[in-house]
N, C-alpha and C. Protein backbone atom coordinates (compact mmCIF):
# COMPACT_ATOMS: atom_id res chain seq x y z
N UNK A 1 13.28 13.83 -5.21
CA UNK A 1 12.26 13.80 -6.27
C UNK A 1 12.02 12.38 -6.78
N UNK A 2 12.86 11.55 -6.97
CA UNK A 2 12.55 10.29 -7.66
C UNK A 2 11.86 9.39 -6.49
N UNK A 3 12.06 9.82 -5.44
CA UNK A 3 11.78 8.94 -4.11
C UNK A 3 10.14 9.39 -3.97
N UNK A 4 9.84 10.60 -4.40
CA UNK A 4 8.37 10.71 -4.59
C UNK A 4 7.88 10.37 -5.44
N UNK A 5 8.33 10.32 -6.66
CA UNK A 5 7.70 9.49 -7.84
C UNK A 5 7.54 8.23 -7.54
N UNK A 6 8.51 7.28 -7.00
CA UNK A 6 8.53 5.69 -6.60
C UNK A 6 7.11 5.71 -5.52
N UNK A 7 7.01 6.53 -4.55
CA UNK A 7 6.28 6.62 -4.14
C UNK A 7 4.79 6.59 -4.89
N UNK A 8 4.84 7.91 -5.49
CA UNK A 8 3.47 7.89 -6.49
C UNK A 8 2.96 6.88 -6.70
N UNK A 9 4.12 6.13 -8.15
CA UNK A 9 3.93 4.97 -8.68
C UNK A 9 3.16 3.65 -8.44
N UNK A 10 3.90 3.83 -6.67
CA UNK A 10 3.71 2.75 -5.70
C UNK A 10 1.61 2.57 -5.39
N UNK A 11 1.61 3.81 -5.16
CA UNK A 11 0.62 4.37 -5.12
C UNK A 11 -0.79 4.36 -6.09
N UNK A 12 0.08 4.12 -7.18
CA UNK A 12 -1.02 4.25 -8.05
C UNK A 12 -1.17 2.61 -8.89
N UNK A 13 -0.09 2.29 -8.53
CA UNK A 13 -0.14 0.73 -8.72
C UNK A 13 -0.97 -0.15 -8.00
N UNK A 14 -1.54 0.96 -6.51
CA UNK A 14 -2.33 0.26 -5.52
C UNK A 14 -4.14 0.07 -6.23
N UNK A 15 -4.11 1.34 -6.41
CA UNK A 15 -5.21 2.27 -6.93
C UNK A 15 -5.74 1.36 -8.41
N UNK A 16 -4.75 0.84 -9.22
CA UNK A 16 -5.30 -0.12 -10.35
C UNK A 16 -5.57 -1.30 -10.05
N UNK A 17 -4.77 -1.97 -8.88
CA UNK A 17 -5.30 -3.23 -8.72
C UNK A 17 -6.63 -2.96 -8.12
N UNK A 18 -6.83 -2.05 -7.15
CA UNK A 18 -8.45 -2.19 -6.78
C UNK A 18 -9.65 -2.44 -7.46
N UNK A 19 -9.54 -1.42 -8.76
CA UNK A 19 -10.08 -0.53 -9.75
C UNK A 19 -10.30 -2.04 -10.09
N UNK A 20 -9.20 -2.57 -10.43
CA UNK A 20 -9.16 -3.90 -11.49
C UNK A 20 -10.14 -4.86 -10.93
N UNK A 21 -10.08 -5.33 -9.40
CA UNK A 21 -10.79 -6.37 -8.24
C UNK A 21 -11.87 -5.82 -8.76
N UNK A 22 -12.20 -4.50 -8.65
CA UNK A 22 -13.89 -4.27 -8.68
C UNK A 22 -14.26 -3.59 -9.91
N UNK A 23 -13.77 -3.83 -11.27
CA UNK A 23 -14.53 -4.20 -12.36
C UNK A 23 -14.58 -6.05 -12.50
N UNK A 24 -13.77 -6.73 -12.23
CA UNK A 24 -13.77 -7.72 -12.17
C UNK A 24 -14.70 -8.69 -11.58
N UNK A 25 -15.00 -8.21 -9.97
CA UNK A 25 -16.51 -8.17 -9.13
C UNK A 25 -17.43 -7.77 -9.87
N UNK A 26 -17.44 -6.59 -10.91
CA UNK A 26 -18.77 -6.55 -11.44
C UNK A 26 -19.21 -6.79 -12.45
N UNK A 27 -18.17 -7.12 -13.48
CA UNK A 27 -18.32 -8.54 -14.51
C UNK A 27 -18.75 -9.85 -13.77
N UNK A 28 -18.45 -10.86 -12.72
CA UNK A 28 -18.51 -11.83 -12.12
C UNK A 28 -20.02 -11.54 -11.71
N UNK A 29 -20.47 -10.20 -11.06
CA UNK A 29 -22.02 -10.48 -10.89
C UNK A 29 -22.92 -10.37 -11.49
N UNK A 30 -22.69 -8.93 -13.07
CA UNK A 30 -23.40 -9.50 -13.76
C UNK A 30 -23.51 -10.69 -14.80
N UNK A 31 -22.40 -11.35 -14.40
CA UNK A 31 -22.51 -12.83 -15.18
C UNK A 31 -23.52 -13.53 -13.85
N UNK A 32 -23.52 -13.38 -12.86
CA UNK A 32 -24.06 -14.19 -11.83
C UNK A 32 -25.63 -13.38 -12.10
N UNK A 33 -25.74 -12.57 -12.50
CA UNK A 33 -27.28 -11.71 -12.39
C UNK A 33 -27.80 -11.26 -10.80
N UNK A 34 -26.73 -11.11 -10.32
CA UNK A 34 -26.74 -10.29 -8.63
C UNK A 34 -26.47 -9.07 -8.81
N UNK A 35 -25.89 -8.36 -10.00
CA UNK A 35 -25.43 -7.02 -9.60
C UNK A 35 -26.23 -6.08 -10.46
């Protein structure tokens, strides 16, 4: 059980950095006025 949670975690730690890259991309373009 804890070895699936680490897992999860792992998992969802992936899932926020993306999230994070692409609000970040879309602050950066509408500061650029491309998006």
């Amino acid at each position: 059980m804890p070895m699936m949670q680490a897992i999860a975690l792992k998992q969802d730690d992936k899932v926020r950095k993306i999230v994070t890259r692409i609000e970040l991309t879309k602050k950066i373009g509408n500061r650029s006025g491309w998006a």
